[in-house]
C-alpha atoms as a PDB file:
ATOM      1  CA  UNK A   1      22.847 119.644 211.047  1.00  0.00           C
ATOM      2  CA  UNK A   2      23.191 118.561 214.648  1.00  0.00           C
ATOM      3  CA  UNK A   3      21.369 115.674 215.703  1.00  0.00           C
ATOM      4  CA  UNK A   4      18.091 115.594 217.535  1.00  0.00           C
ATOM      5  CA  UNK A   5      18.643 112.939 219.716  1.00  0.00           C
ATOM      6  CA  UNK A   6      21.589 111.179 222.058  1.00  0.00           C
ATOM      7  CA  UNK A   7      22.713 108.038 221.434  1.00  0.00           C
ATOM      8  CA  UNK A   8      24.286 106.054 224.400  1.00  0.00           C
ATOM      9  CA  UNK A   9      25.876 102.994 225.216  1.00  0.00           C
ATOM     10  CA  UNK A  10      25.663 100.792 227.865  1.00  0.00           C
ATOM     11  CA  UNK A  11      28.621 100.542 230.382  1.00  0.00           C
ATOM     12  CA  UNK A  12      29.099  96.271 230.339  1.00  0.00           C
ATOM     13  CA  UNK A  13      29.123  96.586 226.278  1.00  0.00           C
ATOM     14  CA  UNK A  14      32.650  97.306 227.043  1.00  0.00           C
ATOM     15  CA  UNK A  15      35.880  95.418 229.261  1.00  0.00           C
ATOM     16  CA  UNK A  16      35.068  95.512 232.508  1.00  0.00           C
ATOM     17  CA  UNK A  17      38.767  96.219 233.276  1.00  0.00           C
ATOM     18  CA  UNK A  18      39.219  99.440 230.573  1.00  0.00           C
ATOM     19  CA  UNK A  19      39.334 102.690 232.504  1.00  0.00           C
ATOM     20  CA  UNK A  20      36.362 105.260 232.649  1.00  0.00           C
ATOM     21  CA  UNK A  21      38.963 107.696 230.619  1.00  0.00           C
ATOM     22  CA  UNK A  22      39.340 104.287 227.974  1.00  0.00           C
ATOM     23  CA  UNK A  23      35.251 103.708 228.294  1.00  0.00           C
ATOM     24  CA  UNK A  24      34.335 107.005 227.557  1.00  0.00           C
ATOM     25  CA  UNK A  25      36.782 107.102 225.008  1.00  0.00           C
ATOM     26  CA  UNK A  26      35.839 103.888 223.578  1.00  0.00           C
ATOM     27  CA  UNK A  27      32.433 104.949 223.223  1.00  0.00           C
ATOM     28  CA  UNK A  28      33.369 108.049 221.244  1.00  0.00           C
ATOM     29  CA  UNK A  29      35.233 106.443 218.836  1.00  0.00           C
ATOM     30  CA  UNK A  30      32.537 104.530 218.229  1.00  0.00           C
ATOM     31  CA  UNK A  31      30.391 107.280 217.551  1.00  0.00           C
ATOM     32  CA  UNK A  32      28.040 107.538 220.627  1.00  0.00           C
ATOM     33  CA  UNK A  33      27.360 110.506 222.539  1.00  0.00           C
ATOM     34  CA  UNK A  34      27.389 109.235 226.242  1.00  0.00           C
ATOM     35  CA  UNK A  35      27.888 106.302 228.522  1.00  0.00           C
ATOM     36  CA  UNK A  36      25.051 104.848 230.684  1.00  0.00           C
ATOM     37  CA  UNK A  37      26.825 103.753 234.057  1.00  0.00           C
ATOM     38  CA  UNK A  38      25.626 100.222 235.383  1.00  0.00           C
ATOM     39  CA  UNK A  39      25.208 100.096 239.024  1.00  0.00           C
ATOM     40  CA  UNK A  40      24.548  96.245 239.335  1.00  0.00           C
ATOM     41  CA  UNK A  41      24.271  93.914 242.190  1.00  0.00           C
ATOM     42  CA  UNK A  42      27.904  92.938 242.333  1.00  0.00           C
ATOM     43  CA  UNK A  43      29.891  94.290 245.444  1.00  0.00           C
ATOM     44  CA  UNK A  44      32.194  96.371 242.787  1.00  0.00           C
ATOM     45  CA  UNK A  45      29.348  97.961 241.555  1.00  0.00           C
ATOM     46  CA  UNK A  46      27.794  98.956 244.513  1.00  0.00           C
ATOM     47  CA  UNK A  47      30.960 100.082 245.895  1.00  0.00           C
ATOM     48  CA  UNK A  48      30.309 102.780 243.165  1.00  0.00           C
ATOM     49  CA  UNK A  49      27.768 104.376 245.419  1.00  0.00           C
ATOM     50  CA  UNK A  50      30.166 104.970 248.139  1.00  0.00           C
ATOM     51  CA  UNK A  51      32.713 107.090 246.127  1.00  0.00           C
ATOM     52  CA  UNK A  52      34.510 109.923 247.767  1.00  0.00           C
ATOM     53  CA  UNK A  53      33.947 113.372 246.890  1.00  0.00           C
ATOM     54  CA  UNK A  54      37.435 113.224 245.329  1.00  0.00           C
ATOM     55  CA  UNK A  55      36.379 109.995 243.169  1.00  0.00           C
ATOM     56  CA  UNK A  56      33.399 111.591 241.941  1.00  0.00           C
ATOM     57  CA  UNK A  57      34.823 115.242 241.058  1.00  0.00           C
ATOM     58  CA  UNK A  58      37.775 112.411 239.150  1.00  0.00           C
ATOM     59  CA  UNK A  59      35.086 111.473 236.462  1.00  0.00           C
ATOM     60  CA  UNK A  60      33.919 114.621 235.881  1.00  0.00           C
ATOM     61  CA  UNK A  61      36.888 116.177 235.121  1.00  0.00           C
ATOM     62  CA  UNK A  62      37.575 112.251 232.639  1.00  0.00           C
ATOM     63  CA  UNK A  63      34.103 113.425 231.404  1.00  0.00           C
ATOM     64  CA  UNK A  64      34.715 117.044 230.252  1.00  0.00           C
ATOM     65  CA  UNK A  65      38.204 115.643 229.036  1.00  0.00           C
ATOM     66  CA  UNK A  66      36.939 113.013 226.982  1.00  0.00           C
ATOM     67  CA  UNK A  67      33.759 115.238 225.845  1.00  0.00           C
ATOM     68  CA  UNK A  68      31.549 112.092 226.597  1.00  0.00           C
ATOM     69  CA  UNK A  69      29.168 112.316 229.901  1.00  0.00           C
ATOM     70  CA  UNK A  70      27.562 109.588 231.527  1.00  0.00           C
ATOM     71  CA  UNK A  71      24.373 110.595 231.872  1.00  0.00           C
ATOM     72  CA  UNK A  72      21.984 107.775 232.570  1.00  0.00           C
ATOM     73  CA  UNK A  73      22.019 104.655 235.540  1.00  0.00           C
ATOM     74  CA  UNK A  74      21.221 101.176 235.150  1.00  0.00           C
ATOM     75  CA  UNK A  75      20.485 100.509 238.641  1.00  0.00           C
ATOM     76  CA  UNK A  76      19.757  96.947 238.661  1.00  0.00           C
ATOM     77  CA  UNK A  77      20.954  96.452 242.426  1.00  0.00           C
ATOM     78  CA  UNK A  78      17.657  96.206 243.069  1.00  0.00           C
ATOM     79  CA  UNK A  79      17.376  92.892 242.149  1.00  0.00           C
ATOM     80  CA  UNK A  80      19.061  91.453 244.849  1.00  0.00           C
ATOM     81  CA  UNK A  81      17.818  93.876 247.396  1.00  0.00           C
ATOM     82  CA  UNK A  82      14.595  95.054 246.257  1.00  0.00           C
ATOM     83  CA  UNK A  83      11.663  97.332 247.955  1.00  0.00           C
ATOM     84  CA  UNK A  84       9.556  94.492 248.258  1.00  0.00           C
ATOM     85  CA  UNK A  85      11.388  91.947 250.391  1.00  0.00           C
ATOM     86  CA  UNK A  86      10.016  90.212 253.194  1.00  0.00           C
ATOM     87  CA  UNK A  87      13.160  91.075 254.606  1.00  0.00           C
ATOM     88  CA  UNK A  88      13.437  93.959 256.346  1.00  0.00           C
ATOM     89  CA  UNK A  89      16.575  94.595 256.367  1.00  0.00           C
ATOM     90  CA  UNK A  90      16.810  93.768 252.690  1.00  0.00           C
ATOM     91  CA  UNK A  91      14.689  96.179 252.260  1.00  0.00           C
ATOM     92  CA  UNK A  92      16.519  98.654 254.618  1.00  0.00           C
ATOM     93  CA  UNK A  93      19.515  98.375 252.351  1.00  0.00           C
ATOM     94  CA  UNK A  94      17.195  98.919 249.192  1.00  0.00           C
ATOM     95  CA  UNK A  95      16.447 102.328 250.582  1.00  0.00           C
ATOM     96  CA  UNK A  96      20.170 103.271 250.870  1.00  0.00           C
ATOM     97  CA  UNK A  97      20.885 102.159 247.289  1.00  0.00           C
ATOM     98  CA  UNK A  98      17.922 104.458 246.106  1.00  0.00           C
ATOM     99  CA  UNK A  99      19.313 106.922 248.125  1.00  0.00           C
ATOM    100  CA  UNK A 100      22.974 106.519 247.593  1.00  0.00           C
ATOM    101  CA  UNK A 101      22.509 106.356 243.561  1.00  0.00           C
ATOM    102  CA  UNK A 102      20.430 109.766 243.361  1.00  0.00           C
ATOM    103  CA  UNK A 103      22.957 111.453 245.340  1.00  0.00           C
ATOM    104  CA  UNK A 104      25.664 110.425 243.124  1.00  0.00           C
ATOM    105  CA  UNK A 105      23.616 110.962 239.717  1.00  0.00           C
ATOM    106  CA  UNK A 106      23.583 114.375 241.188  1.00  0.00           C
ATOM    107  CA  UNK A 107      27.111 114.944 241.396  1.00  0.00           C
ATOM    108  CA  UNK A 108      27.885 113.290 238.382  1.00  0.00           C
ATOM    109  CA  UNK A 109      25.063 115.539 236.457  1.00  0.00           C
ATOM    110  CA  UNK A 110      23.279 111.724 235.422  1.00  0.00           C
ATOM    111  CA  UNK A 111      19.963 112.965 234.278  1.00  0.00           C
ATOM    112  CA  UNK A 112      18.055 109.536 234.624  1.00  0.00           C
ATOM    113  CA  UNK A 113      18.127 106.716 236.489  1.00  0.00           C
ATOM    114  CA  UNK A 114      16.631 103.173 235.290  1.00  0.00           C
ATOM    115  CA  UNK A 115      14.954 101.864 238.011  1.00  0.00           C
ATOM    116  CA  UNK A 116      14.639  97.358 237.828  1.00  0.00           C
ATOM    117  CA  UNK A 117      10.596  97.126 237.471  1.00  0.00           C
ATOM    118  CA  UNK A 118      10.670  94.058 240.262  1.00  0.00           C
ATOM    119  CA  UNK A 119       8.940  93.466 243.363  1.00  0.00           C
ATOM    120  CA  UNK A 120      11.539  90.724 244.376  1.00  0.00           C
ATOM    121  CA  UNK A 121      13.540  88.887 242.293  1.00  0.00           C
ATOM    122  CA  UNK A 122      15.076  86.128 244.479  1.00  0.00           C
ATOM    123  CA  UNK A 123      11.644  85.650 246.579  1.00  0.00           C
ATOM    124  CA  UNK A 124       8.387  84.792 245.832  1.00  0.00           C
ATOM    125  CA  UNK A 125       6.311  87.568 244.681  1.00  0.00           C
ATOM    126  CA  UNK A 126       2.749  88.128 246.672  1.00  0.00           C
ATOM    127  CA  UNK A 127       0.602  90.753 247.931  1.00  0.00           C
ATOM    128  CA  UNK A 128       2.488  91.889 250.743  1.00  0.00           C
ATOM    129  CA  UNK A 129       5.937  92.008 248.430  1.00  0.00           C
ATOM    130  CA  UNK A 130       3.712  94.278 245.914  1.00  0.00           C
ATOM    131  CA  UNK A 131       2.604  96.103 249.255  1.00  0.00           C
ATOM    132  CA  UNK A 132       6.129  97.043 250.062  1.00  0.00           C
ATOM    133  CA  UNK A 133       7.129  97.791 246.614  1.00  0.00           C
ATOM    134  CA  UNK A 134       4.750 100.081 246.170  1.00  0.00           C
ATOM    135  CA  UNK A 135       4.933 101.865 249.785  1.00  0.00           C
ATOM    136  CA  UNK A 136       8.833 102.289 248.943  1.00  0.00           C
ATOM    137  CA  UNK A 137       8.313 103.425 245.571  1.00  0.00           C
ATOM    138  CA  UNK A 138       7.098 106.287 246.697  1.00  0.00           C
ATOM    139  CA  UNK A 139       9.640 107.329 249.457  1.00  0.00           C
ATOM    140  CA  UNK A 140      12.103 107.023 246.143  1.00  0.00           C
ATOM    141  CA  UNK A 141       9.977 109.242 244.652  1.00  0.00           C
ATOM    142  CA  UNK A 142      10.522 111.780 247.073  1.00  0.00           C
ATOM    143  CA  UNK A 143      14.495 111.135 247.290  1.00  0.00           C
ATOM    144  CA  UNK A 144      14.357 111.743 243.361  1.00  0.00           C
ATOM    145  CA  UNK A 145      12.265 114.557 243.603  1.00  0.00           C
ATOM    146  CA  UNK A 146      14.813 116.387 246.412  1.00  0.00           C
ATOM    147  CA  UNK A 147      17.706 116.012 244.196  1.00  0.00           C
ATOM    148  CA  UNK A 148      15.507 116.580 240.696  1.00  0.00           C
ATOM    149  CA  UNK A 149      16.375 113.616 238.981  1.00  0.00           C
ATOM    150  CA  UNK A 150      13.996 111.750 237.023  1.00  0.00           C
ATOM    151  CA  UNK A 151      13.479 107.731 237.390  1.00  0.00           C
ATOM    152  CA  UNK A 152      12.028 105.456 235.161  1.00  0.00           C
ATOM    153  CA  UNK A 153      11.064 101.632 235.034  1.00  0.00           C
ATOM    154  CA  UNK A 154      12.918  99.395 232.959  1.00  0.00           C
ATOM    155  CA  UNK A 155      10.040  97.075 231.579  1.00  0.00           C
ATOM    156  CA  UNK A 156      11.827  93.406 232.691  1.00  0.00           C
ATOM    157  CA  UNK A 157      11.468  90.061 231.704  1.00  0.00           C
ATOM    158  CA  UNK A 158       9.922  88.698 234.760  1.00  0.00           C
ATOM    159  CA  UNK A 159       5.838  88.817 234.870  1.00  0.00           C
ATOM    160  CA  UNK A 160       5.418  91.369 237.212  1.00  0.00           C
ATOM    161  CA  UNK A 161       6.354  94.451 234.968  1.00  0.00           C
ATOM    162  CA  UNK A 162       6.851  93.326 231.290  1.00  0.00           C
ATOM    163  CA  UNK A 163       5.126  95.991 229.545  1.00  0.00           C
ATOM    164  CA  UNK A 164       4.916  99.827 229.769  1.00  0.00           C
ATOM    165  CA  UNK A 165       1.137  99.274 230.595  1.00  0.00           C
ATOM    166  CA  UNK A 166       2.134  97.575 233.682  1.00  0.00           C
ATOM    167  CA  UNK A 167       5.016  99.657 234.781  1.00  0.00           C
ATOM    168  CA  UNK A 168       2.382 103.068 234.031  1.00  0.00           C
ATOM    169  CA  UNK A 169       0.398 101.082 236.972  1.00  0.00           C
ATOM    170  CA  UNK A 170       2.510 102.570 239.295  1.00  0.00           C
ATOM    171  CA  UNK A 171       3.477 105.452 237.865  1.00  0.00           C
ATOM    172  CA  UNK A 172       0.394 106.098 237.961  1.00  0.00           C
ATOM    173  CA  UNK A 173      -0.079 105.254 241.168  1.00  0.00           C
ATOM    174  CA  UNK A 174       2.627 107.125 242.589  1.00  0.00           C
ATOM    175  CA  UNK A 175       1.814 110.424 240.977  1.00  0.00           C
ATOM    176  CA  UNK A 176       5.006 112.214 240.704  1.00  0.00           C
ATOM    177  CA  UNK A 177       6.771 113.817 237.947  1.00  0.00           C
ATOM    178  CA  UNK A 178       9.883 111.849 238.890  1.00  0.00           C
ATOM    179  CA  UNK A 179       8.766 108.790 238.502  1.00  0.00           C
ATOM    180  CA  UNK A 180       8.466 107.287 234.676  1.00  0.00           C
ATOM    181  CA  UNK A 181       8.942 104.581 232.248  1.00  0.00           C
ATOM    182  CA  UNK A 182      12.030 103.596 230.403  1.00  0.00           C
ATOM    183  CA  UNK A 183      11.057 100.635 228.583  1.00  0.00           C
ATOM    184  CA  UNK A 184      13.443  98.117 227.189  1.00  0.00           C
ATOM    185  CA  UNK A 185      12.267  97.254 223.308  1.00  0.00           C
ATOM    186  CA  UNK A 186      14.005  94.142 223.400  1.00  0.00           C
ATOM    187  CA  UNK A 187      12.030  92.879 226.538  1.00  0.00           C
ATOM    188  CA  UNK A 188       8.980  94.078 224.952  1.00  0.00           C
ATOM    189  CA  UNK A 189       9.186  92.183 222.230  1.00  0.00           C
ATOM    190  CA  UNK A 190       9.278  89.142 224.532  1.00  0.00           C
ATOM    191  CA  UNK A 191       6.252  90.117 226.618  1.00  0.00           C
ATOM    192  CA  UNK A 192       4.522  90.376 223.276  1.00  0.00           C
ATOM    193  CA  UNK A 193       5.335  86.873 221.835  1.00  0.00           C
ATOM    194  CA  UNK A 194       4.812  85.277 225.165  1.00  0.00           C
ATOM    195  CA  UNK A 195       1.310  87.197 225.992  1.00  0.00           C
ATOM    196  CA  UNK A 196       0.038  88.489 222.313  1.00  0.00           C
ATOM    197  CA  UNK A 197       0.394  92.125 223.654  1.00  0.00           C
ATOM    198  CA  UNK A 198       0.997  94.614 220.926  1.00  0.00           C
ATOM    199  CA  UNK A 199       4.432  96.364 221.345  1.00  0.00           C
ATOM    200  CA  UNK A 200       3.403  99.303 219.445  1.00  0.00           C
ATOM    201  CA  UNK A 201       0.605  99.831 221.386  1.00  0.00           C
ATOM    202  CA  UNK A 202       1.644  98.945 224.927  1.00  0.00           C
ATOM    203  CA  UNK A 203       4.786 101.786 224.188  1.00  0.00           C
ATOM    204  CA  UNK A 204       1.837 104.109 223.762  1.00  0.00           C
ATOM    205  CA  UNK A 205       0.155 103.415 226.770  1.00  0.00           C
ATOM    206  CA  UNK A 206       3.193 105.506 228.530  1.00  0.00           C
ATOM    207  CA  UNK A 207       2.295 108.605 226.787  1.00  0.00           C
ATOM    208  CA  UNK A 208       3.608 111.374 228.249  1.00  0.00           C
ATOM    209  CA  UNK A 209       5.775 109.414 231.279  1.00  0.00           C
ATOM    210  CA  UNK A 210       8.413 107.641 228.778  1.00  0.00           C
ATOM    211  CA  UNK A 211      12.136 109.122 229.504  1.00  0.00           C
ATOM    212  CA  UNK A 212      14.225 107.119 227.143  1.00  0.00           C
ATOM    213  CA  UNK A 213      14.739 103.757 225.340  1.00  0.00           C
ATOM    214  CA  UNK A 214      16.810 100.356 226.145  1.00  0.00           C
ATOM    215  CA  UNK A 215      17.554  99.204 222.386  1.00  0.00           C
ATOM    216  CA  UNK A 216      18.370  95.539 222.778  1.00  0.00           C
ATOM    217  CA  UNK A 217      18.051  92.421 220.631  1.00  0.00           C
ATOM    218  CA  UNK A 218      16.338  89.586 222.497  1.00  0.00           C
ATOM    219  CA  UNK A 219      14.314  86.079 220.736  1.00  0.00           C
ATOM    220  CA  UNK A 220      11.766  84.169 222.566  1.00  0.00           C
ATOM    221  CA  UNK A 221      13.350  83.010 225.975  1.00  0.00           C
ATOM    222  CA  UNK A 222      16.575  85.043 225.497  1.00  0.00           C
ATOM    223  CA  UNK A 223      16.680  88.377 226.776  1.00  0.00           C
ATOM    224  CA  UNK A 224      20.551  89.333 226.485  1.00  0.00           C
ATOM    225  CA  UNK A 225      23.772  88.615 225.353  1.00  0.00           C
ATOM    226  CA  UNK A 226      23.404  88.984 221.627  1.00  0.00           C
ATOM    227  CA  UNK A 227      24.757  91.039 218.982  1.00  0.00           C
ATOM    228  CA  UNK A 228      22.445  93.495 217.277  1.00  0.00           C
ATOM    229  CA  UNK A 229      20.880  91.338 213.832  1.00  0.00           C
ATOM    230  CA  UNK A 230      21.125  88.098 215.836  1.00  0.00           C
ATOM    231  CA  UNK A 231      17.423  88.733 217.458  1.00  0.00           C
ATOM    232  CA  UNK A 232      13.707  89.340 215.797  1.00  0.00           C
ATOM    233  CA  UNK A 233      13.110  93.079 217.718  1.00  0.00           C
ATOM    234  CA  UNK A 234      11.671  95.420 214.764  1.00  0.00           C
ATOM    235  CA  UNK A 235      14.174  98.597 216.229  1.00  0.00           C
ATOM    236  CA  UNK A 236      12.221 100.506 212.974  1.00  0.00           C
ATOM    237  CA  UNK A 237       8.774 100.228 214.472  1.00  0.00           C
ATOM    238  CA  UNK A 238       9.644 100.429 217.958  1.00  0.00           C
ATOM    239  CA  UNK A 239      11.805 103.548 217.378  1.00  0.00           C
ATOM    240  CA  UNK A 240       9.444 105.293 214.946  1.00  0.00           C
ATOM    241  CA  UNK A 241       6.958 104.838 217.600  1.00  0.00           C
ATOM    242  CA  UNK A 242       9.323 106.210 220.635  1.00  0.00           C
ATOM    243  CA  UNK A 243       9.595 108.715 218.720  1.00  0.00           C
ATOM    244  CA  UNK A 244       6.460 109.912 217.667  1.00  0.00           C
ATOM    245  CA  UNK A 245       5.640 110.145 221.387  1.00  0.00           C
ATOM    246  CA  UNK A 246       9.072 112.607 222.243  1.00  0.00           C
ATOM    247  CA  UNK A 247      11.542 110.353 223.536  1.00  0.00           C
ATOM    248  CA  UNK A 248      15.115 111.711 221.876  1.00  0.00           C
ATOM    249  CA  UNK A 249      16.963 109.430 224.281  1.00  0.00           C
ATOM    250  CA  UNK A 250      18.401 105.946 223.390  1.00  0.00           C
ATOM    251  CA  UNK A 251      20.444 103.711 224.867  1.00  0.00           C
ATOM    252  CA  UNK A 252      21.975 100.295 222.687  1.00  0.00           C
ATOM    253  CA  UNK A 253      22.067  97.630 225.468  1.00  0.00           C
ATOM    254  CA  UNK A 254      24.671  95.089 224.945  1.00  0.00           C
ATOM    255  CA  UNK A 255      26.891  92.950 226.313  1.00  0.00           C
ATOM    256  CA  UNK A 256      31.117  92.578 226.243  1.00  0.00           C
ATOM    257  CA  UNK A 257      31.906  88.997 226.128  1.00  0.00           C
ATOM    258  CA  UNK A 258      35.072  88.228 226.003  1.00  0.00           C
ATOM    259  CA  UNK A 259      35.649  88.493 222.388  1.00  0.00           C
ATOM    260  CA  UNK A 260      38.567  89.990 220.379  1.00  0.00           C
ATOM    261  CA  UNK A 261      36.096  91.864 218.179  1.00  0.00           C
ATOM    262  CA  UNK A 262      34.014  93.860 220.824  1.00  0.00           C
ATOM    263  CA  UNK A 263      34.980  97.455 219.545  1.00  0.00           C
ATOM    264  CA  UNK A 264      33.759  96.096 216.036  1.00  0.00           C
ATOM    265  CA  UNK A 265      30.316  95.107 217.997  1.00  0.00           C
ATOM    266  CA  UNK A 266      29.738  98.544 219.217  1.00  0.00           C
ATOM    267  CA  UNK A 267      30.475 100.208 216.169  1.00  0.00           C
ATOM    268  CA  UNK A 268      27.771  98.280 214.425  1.00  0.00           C
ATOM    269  CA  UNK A 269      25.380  98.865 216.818  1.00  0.00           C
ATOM    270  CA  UNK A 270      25.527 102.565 216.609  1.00  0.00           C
ATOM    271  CA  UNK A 271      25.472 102.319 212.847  1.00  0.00           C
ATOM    272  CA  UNK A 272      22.996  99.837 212.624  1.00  0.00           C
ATOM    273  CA  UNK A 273      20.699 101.889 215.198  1.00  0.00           C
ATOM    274  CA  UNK A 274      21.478 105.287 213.860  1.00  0.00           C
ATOM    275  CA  UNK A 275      20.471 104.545 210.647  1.00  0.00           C
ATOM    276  CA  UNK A 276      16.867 104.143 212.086  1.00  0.00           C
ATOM    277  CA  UNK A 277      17.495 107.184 214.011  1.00  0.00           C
ATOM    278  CA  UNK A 278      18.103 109.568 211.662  1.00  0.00           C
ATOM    279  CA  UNK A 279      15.497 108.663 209.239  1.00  0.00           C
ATOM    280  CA  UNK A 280      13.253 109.927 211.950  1.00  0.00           C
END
């Protein structure tokens, strides 16, 4: 019987130097069923959002090749130039990458975007950063909405948004239909050890606004580089939950490296989380 979810994997889980045919590849092999391109804060990265027309129609043609789409964003170039800078030209070049990355997830057929829940990363956070996040949040809301693809908060590890209920804040406040949560379990977990928040519970709160799931193993302090089984995250609970409230989209977050064994890491980390999946 087919499957009633995806399963993807996260870009960096893999070389940095393999090919998008050898990534998407990679990940098939390893039994997922699409790739979830990072858009970081690294120049490299963000070249990504300048690629010709010739570039982009390139990976679509490596994607119907290889049968394996990418199909959901990390864009965590926010962090280094996010909406709520004091900065204005910070922020000025915030509002290209928002507008730069829906354009491309629209000609690459990306479906979601994970939008960095931060105010400012590298700054202090006050009321007039929160002021400008929220003020830009909503013009991205509007650049989402023109090209019809959906957003959604990563919960983070910083204090600002660590839990669904906080990210469903603005959600909330913005009001739009693009604009969601796509909460990280792993981070979660955190947020609940540091703050006694129930993880169950606070997943909940997003009823109705949750796009997809980050599956990542974190520990107290820790929130990445580690192999699923090395961290305390209860993926059973945490996915039954997901699921129970629609979302048939996953994503295993992980990390390449620099070990000889990484295609052996991804392999167990669809196993491992498919397992849980499919008793669903």
């Amino acid at each position: 019987m087919k499957e009633t979810y995806y399963l993807g994997l996260y870009e960096k889980a893999m070389p940095p130097e393999l090919t998008w045919e050898k990534k998407l590849l990679t990940a098939k092999n390893a039994g997922f069923d699409f790739v979830e391109i990072s858009i970081d804060e690294k120049d490299e990265k963000l070249k990504r959002l300048d690629w010709t027309k010739e570039e982009r129609l390139e990976l679509v043609k490596t994607m119907n090749s290889t049968g394996v789409p990418v199909r959901s964003m990390c864009l965590s170039g926010h962090r280094k130039y996010p909406f709520g800078s004091h900065d204005p030209e910070v922020r000025k070049r915030s509002m290209e990458i928002m507008e730069k990355a829906v354009c491309l997830a629209d000609d690459l057929g990306i479906r979601i975007i994970q939008l960095a829940g931060y105010d400012v990363y590298y700054e202090e956070s006050d009321a007039e950063t929160r002021k400008l996040f929220a003020e830009n949040l909503q013009k991205a809301a509007l650049m989402a909405a023109q090209h019809g693809v959906v957003m959604g908060f990563e919960t983070m590890e910083t204090e600002f948004m660590n839990t669904v209920g906080k990210a469903m804040a603005y959600v909330n406040m913005v009001g739009s239909p693009y604009l969601n949560v796509y909460p990280d379990l792993g981070n979660l977990t955190n947020a609940a050890k540091t703050y006694g928040t129930d993880v169950l519970e606070d997943i909940r709160s997003g009823k109705g606004h949750l796009v997809a799931m980050h599956l990542k193993e974190t520990v107290p302090g820790k929130f990445r580089d580690m192999l699923f089984g090395q961290g305390d995250v209860d993926f059973e609970s945490g996915i039954g939950t997901a699921w129970e409230l629609g979302i048939r989209r996953f994503v295993t977050e992980m990390w390449y490296l620099g070990n000889d064994d990484w295609e052996k890491n991804i392999q167990d980390a669809d196993r491992r989380m498919r397992a849980i999946l499919d008793r669903q």
